[in-house]
N, C-alpha and C. Protein backbone atom coordinates (compact mmCIF):
# COMPACT_ATOMS: atom_id res chain seq x y z
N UNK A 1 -4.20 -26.62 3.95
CA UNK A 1 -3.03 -25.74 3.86
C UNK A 1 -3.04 -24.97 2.55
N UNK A 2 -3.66 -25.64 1.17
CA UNK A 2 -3.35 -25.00 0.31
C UNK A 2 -4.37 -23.89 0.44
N UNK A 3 -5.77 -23.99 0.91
CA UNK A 3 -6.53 -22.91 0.69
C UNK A 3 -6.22 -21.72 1.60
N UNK A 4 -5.11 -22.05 2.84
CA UNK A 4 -5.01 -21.21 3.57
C UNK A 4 -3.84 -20.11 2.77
N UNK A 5 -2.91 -21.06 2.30
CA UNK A 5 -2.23 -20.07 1.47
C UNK A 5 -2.91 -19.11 0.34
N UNK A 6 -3.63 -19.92 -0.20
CA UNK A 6 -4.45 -18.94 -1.39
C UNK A 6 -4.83 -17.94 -0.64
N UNK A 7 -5.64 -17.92 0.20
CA UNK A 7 -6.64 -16.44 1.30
C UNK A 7 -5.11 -15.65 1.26
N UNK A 8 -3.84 -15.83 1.62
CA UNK A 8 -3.02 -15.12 2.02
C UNK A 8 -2.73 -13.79 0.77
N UNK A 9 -2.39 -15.70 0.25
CA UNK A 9 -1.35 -14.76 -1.45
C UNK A 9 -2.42 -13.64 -2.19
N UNK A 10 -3.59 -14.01 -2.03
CA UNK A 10 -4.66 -13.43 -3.13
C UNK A 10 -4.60 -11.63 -2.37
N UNK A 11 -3.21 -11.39 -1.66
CA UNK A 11 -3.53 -9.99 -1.26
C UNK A 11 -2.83 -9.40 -1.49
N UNK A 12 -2.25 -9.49 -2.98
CA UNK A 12 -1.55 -8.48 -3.26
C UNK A 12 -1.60 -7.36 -3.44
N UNK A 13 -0.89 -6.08 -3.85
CA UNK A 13 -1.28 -5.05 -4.31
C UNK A 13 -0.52 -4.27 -3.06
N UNK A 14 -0.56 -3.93 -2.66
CA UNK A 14 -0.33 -3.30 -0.92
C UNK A 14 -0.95 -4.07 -0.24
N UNK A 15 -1.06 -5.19 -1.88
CA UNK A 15 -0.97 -5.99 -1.16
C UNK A 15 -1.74 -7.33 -1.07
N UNK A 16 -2.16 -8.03 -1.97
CA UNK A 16 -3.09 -8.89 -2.53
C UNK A 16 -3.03 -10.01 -3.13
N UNK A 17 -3.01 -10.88 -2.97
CA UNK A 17 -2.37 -11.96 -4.01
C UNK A 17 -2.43 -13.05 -4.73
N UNK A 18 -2.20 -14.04 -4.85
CA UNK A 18 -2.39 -15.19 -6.08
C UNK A 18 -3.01 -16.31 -5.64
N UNK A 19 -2.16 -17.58 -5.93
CA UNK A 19 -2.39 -19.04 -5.79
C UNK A 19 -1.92 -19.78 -4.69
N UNK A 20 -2.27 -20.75 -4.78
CA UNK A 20 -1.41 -21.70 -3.65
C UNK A 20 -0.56 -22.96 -4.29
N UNK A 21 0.50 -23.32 -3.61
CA UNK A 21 1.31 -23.94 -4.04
C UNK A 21 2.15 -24.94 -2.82
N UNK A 22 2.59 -25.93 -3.55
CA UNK A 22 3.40 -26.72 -3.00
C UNK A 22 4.63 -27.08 -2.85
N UNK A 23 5.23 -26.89 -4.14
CA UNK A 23 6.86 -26.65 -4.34
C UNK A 23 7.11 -25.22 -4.80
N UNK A 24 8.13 -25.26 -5.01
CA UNK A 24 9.01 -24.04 -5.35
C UNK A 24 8.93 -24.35 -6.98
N UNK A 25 8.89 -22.49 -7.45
CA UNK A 25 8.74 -22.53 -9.18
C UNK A 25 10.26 -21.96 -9.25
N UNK A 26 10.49 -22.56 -10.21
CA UNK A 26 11.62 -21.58 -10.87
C UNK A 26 11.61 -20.79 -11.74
N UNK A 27 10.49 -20.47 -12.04
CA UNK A 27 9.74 -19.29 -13.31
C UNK A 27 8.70 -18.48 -12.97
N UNK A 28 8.78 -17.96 -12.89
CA UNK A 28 7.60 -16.55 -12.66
C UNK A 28 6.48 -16.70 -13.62
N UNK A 29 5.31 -16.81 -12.83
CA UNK A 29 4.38 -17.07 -13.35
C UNK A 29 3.23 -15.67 -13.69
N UNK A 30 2.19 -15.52 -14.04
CA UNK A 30 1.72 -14.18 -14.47
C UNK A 30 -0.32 -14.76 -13.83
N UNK A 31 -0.71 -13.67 -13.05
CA UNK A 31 -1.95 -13.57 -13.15
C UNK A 31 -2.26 -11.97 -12.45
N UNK A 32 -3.59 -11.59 -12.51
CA UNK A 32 -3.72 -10.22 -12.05
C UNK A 32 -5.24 -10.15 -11.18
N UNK A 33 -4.88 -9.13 -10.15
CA UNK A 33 -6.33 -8.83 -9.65
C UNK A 33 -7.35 -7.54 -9.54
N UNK A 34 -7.97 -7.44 -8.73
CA UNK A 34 -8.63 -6.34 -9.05
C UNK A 34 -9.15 -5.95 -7.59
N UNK A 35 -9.03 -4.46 -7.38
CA UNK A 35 -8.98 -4.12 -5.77
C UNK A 35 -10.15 -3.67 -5.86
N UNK A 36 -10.93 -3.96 -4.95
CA UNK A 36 -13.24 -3.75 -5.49
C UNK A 36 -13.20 -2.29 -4.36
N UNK A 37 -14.11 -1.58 -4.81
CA UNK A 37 -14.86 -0.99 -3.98
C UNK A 37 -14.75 -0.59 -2.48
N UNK A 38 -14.92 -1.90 -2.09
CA UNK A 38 -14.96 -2.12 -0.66
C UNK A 38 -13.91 -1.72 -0.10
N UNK A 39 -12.45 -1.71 -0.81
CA UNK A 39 -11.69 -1.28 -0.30
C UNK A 39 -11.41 -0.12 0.17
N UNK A 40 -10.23 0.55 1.32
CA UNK A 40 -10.05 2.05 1.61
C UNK A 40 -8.50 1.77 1.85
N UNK A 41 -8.54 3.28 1.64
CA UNK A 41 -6.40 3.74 1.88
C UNK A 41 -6.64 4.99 2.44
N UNK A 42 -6.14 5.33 3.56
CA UNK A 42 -6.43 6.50 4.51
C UNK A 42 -4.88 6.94 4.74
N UNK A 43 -4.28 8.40 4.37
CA UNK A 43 -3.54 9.01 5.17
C UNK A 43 -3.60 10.01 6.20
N UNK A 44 -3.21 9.44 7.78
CA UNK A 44 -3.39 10.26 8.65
C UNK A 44 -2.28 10.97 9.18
N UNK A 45 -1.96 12.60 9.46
CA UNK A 45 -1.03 13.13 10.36
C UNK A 45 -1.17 13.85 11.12
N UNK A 46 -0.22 14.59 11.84
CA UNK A 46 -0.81 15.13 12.78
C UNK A 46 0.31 16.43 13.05
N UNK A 47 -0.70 17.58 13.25
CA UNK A 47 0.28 18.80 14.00
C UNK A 47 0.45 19.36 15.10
N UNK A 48 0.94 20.53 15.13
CA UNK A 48 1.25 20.71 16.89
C UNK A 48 -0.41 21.53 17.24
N UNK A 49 -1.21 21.47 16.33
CA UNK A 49 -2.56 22.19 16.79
C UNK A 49 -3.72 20.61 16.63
N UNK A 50 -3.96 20.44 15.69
CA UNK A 50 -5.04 18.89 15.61
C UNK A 50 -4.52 18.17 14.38
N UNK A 51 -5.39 17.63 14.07
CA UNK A 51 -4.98 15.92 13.08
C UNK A 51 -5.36 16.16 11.48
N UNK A 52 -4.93 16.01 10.80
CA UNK A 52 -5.24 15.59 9.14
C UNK A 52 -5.55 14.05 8.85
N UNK A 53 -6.59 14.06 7.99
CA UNK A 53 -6.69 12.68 7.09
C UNK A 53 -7.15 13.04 5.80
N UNK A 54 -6.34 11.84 4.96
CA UNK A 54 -6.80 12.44 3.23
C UNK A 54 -6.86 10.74 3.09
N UNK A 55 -8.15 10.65 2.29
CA UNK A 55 -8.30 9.25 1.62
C UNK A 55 -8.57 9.36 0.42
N UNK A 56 -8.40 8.54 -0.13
CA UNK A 56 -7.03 8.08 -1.55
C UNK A 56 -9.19 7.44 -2.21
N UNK A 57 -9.36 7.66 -3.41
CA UNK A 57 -10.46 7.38 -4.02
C UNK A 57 -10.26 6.29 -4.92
N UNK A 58 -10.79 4.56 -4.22
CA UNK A 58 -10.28 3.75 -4.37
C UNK A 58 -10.63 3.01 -5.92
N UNK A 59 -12.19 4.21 -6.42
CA UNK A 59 -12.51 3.75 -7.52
C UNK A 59 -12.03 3.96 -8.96
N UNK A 60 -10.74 5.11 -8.68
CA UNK A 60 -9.79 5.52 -9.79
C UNK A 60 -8.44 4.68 -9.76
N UNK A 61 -8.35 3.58 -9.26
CA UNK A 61 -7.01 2.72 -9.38
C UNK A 61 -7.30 2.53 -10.73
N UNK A 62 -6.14 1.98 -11.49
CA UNK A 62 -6.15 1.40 -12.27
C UNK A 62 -6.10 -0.30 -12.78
N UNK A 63 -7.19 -1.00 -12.29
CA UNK A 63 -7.46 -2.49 -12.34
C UNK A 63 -7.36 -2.50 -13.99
N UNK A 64 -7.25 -4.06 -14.06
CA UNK A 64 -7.07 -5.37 -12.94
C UNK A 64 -5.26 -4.52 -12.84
N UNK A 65 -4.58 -5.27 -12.23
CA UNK A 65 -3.67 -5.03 -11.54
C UNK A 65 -2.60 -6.27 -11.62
N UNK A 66 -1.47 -6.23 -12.87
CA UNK A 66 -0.94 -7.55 -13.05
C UNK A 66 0.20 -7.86 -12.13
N UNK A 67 0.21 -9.38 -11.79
CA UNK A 67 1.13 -9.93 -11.04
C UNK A 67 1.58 -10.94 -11.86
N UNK A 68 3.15 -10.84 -11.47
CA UNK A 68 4.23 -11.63 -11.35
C UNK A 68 4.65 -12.44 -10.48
N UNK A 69 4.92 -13.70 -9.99
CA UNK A 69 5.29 -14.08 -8.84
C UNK A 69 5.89 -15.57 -9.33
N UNK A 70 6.48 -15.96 -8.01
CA UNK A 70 7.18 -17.46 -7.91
C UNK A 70 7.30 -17.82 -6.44
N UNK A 71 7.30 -19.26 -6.03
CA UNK A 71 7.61 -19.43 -4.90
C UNK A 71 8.87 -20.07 -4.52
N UNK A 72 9.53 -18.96 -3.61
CA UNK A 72 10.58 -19.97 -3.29
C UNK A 72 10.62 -20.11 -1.55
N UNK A 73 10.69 -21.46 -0.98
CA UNK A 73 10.90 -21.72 0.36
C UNK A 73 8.77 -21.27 0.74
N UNK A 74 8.83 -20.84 1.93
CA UNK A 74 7.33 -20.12 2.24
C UNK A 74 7.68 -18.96 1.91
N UNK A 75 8.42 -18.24 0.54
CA UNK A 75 7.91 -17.14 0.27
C UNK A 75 7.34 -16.64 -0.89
N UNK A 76 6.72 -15.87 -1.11
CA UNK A 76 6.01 -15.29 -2.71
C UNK A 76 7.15 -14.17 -3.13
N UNK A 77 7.51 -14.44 -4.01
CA UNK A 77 8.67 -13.16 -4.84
C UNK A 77 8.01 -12.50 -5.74
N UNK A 78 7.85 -11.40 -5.76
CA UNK A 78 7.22 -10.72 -6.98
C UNK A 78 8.00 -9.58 -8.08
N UNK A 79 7.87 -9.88 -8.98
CA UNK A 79 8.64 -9.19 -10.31
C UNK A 79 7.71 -7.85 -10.87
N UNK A 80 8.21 -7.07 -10.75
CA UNK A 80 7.39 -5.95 -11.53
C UNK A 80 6.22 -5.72 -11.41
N UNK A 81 5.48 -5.85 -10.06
CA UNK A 81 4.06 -5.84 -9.48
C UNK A 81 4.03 -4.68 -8.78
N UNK A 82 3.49 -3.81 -9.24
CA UNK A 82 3.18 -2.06 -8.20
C UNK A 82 1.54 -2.01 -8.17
N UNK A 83 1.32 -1.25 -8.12
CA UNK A 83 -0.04 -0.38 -7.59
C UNK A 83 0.36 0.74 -7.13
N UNK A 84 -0.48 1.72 -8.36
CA UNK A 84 0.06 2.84 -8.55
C UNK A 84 -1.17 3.68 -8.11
N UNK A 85 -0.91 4.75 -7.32
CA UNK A 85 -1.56 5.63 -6.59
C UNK A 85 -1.65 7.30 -7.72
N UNK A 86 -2.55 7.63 -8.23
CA UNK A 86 -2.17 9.44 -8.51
C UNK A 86 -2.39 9.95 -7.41
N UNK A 87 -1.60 11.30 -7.19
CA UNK A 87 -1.69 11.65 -6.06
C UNK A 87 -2.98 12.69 -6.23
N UNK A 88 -3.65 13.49 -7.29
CA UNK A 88 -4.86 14.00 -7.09
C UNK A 88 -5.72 13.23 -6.99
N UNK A 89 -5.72 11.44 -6.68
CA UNK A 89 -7.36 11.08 -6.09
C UNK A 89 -7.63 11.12 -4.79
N UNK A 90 -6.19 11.68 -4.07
CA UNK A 90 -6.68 11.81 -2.23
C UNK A 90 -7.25 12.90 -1.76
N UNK A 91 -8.18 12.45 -1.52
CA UNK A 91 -9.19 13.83 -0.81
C UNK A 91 -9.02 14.31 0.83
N UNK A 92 -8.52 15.27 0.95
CA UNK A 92 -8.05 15.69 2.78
C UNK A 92 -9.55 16.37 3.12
N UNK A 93 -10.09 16.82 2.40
CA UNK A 93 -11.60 17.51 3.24
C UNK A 93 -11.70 18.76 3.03
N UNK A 94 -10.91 19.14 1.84
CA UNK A 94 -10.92 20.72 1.32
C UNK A 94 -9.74 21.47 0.32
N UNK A 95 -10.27 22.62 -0.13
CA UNK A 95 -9.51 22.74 -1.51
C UNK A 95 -7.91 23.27 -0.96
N UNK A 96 -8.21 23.60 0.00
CA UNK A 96 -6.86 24.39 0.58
C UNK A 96 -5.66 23.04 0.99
N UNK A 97 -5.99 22.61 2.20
CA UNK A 97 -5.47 21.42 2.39
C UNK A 97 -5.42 20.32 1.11
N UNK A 98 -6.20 19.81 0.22
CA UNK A 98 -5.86 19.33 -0.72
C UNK A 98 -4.45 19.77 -1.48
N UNK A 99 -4.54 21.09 -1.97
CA UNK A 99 -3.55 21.85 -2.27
C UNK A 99 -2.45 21.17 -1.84
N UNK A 100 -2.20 21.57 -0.28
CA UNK A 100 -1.45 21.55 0.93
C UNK A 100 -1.11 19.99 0.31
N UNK A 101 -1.23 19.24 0.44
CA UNK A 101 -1.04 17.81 0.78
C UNK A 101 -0.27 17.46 -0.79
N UNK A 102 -0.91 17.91 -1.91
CA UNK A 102 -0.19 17.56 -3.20
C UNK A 102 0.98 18.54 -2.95
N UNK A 103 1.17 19.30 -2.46
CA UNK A 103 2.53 20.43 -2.35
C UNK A 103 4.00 19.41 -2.04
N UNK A 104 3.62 19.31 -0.55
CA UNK A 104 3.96 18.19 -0.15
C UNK A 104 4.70 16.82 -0.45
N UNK A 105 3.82 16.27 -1.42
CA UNK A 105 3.88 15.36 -2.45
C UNK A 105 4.68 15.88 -3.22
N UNK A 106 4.88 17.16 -3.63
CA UNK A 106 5.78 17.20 -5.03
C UNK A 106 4.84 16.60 -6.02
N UNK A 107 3.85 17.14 -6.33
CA UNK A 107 2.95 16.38 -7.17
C UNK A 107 2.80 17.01 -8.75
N UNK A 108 3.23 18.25 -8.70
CA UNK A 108 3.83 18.86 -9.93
C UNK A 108 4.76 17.93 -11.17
N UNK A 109 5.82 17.41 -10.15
CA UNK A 109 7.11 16.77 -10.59
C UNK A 109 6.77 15.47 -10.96
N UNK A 110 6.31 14.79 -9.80
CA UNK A 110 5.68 13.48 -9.26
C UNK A 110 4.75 13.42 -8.96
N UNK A 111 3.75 13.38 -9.86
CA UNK A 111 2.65 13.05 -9.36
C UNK A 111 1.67 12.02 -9.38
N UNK A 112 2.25 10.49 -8.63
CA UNK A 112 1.97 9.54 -8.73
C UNK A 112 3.04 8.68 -7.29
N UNK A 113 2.24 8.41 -6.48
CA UNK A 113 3.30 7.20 -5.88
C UNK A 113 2.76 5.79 -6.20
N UNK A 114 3.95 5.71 -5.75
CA UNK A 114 4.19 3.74 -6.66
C UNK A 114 4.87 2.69 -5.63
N UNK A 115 3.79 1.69 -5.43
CA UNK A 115 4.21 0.84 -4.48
C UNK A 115 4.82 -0.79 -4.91
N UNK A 116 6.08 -1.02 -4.84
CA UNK A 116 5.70 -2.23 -5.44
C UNK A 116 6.23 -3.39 -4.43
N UNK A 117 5.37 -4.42 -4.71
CA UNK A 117 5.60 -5.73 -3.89
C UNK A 117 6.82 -6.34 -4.34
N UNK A 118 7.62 -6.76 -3.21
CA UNK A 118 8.93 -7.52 -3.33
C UNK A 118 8.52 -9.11 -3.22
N UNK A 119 8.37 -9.09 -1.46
CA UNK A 119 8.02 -10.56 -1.07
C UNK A 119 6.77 -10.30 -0.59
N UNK A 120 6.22 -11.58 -0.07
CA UNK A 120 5.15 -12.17 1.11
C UNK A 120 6.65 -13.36 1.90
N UNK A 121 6.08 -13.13 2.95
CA UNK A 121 6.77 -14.34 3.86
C UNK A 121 5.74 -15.06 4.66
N UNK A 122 6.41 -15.92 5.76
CA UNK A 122 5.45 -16.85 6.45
C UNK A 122 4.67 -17.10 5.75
N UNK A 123 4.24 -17.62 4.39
CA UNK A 123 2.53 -18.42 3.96
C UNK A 123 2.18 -19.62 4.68
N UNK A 124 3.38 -20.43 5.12
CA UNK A 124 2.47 -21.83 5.57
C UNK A 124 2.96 -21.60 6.99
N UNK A 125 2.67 -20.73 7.71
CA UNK A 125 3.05 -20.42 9.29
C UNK A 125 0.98 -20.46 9.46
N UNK A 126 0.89 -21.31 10.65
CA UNK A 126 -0.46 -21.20 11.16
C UNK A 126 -1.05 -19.78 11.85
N UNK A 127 -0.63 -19.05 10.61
CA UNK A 127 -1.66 -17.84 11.39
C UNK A 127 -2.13 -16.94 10.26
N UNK A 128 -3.27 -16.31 10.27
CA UNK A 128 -3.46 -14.98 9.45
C UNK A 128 -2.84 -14.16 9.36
N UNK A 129 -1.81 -13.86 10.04
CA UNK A 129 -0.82 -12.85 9.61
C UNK A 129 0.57 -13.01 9.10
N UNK A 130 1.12 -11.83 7.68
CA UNK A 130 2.08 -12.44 6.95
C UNK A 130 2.85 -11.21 7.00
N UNK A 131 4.38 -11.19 6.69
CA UNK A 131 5.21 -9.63 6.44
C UNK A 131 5.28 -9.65 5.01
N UNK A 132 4.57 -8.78 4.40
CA UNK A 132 5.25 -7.89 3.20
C UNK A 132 6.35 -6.60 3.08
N UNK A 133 7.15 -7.42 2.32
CA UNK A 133 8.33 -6.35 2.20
C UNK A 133 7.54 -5.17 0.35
N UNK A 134 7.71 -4.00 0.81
CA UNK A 134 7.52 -3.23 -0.57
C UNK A 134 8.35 -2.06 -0.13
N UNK A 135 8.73 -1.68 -1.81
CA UNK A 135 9.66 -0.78 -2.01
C UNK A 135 8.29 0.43 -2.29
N UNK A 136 7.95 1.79 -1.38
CA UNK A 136 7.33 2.81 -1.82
C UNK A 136 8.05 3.94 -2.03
N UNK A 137 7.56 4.25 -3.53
CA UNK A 137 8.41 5.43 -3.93
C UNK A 137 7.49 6.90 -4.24
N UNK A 138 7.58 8.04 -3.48
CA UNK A 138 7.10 9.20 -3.31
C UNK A 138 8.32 10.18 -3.75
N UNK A 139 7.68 11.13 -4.80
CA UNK A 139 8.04 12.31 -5.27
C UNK A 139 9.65 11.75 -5.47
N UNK A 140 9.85 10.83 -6.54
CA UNK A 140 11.60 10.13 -6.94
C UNK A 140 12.35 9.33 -5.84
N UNK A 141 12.33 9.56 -4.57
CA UNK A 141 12.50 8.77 -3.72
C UNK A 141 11.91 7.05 -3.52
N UNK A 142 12.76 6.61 -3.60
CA UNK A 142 11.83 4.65 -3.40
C UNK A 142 12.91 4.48 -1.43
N UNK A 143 11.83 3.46 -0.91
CA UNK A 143 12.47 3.23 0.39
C UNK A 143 11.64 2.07 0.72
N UNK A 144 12.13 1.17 1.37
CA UNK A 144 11.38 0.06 1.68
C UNK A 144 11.06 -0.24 2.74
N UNK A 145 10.14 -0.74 2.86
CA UNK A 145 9.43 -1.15 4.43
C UNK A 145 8.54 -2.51 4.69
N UNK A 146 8.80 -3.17 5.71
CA UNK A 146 8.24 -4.38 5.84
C UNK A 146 7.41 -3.74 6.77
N UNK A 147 6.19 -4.48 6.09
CA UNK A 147 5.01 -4.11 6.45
C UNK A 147 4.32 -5.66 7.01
N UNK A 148 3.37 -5.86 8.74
CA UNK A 148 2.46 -7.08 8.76
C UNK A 148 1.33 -6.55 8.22
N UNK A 149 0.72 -7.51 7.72
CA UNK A 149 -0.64 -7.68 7.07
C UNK A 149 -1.43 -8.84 7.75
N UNK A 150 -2.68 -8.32 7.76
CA UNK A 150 -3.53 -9.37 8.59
C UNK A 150 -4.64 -9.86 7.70
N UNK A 151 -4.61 -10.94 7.47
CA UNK A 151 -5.93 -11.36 6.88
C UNK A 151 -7.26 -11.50 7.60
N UNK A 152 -8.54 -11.11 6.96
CA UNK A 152 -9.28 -11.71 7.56
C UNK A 152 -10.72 -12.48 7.03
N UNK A 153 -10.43 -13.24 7.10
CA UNK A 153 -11.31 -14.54 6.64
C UNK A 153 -12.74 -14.66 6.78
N UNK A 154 -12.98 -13.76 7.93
CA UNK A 154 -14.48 -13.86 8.58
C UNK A 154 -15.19 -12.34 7.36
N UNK A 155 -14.39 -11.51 6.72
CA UNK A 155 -14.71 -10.84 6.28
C UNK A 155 -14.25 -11.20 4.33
N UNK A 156 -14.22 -12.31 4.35
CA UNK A 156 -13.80 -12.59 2.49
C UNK A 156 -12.36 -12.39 2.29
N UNK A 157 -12.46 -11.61 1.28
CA UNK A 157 -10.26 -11.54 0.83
C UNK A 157 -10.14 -10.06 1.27
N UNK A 158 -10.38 -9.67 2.80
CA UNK A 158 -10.08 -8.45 2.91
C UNK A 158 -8.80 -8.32 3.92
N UNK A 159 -7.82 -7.42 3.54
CA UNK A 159 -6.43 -7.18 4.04
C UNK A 159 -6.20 -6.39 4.88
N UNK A 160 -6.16 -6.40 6.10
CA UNK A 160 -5.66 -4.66 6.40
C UNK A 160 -4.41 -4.74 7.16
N UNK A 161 -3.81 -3.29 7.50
CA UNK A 161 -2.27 -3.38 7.92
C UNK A 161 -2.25 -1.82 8.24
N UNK A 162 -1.24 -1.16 8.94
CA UNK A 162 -0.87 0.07 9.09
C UNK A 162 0.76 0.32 8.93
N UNK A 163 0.42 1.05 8.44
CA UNK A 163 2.55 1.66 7.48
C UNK A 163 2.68 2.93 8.33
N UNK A 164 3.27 3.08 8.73
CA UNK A 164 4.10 4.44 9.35
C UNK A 164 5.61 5.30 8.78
N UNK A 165 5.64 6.14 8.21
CA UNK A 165 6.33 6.61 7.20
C UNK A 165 7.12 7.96 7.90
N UNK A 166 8.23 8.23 7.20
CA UNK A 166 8.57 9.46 7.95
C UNK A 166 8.82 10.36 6.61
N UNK A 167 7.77 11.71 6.63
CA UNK A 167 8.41 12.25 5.68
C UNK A 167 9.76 12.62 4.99
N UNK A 168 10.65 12.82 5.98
CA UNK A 168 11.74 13.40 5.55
C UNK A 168 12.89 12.13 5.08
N UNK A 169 11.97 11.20 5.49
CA UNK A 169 13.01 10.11 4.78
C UNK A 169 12.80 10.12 3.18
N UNK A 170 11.92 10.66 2.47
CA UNK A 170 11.65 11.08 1.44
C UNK A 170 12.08 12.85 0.93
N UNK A 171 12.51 12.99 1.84
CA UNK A 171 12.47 14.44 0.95
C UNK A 171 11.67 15.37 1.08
N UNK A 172 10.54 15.10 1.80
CA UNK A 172 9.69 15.74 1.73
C UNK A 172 8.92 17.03 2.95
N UNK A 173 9.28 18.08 2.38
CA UNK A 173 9.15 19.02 3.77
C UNK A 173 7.54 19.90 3.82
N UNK A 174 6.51 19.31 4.77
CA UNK A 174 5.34 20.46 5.02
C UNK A 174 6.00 21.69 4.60
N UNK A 175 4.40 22.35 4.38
CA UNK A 175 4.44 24.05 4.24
C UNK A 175 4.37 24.58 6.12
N UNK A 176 4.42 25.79 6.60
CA UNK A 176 4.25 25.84 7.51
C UNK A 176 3.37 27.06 7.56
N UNK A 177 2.50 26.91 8.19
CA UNK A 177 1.06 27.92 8.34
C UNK A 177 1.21 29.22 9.26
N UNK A 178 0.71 30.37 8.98
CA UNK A 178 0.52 31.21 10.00
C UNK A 178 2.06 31.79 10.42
N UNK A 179 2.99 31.96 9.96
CA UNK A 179 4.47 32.36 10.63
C UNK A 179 5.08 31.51 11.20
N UNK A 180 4.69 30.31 10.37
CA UNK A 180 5.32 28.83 11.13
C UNK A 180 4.62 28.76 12.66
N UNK A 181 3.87 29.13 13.08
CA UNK A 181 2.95 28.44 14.06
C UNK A 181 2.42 26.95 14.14
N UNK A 182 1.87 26.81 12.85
CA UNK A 182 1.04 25.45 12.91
C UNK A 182 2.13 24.61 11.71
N UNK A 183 2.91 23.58 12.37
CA UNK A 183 3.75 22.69 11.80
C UNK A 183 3.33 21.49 11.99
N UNK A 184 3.83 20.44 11.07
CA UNK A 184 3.33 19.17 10.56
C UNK A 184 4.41 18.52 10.83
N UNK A 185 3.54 17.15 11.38
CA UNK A 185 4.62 16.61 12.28
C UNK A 185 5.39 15.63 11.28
N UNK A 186 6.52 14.95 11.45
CA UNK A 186 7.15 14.09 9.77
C UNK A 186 6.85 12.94 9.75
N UNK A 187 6.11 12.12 10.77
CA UNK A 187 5.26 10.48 11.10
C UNK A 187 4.03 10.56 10.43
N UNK A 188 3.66 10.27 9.49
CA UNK A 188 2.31 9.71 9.09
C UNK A 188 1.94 8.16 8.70
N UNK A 189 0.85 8.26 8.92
CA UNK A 189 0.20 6.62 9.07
C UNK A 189 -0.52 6.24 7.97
N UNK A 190 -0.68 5.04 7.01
CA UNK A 190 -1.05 4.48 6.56
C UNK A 190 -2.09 3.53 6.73
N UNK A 191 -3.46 3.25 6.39
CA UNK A 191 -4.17 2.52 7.18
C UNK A 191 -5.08 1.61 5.84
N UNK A 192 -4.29 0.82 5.51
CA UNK A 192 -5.38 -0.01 4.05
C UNK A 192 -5.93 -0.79 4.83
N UNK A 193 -7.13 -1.20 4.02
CA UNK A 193 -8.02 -1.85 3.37
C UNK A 193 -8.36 -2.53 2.80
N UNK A 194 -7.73 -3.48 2.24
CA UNK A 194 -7.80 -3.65 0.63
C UNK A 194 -8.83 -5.02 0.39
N UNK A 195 -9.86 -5.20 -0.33
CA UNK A 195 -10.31 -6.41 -0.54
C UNK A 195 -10.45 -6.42 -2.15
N UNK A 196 -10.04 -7.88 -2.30
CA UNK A 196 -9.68 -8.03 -3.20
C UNK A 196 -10.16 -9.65 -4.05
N UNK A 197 -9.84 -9.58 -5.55
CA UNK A 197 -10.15 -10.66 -6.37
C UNK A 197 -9.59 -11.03 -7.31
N UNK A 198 -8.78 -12.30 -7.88
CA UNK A 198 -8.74 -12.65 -8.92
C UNK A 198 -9.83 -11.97 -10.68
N UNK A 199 -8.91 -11.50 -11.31
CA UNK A 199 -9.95 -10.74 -12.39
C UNK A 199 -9.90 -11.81 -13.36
């Protein structure tokens, strides 16, 4: 049980995470990790003509990546733990659309989103999969979303999960192309990756 919790916790970051444990702490404890390579963060959307994707260049994070945490009940609480995104390392597949996508972003103003971990739940539930709650905040806006995350074991400490977001719950309004012809739809998808390590 305890190693099954460790595989879980060690995914913090969006998601990555720590140790394993048996009782409940009443103090927040401190360690940090580091999101390798291997990892990917993909944003996909879509318009009323075909599809966009911009992925996020996983080798400009800023590691190691410190965590805060405590356990209370089967859950992980985390204190002041983000993973912070700039928004010029996502690449859409060209200078125009790049443009397009930091516009968007408000990336002038804000140019950085910031994710930070609240909880993990279910750790000692018999399965690879856990809900993370995180607060993501785009262009001054923060909004939270419980997110499942799936571990998978057959592949090391690698995480993956899909977030579905609505722009305008942020504030945030597409440009519109051509005389407003080609519009962007306000659902985009999130699709991490993340594998990860104790630093």
């Amino acid at each position: 049980m305890k190693s099954k919790i460790l595989n879980k916790v060690l995914f913090i970051v969006v998601i990555a995470m720590v140790m394993a444990f048996t009782t409940s702490d009443t103090m927040f404890k401190s360690t940090s990790v580091i999101v390798t390579s291997e990892s990917s963060l993909v944003v996909r959307g879509t318009t009323n003509v075909n599809t966009f994707t911009c992925g996020f260049d996983v080798l400009k994070l800023k590691n190691p990546v410190q965590v805060l945490y405590k356990k209370v009940g089967t859950r992980l609480v985390f204190d002041k733990t983000a993973l912070v995104l700039d928004n010029d390392c996502f690449d859409c597949g060209g200078i125009v659309i790049n443009s397009d996508f930091r516009k968007i972003l408000k990336s002038k103003m804000y140019p950085q989103i910031t994710l930070f971990l609240n909880d993990i739940n279910d750790l000692e539930e018999q399965t690879d999969d856990v809900l993370a709650s995180i607060d993501i905040e785009i262009a001054g806006v923060s909004k939270n979303h419980k997110v499942p995350v799936k571990f998978k074991k057959d592949r090391g400490m690698l995480i993956t999960g899909v977030l579905s977001i609505s722009m305008s719950d942020y504030d945030l309004k597409p440009p519109k192309k051509f005389f407003g012809l080609i519009t962007v739809h306000d659902i985009i998808k999130i699709y991490f990756q993340l594998a990860v390590k104790e630093s």
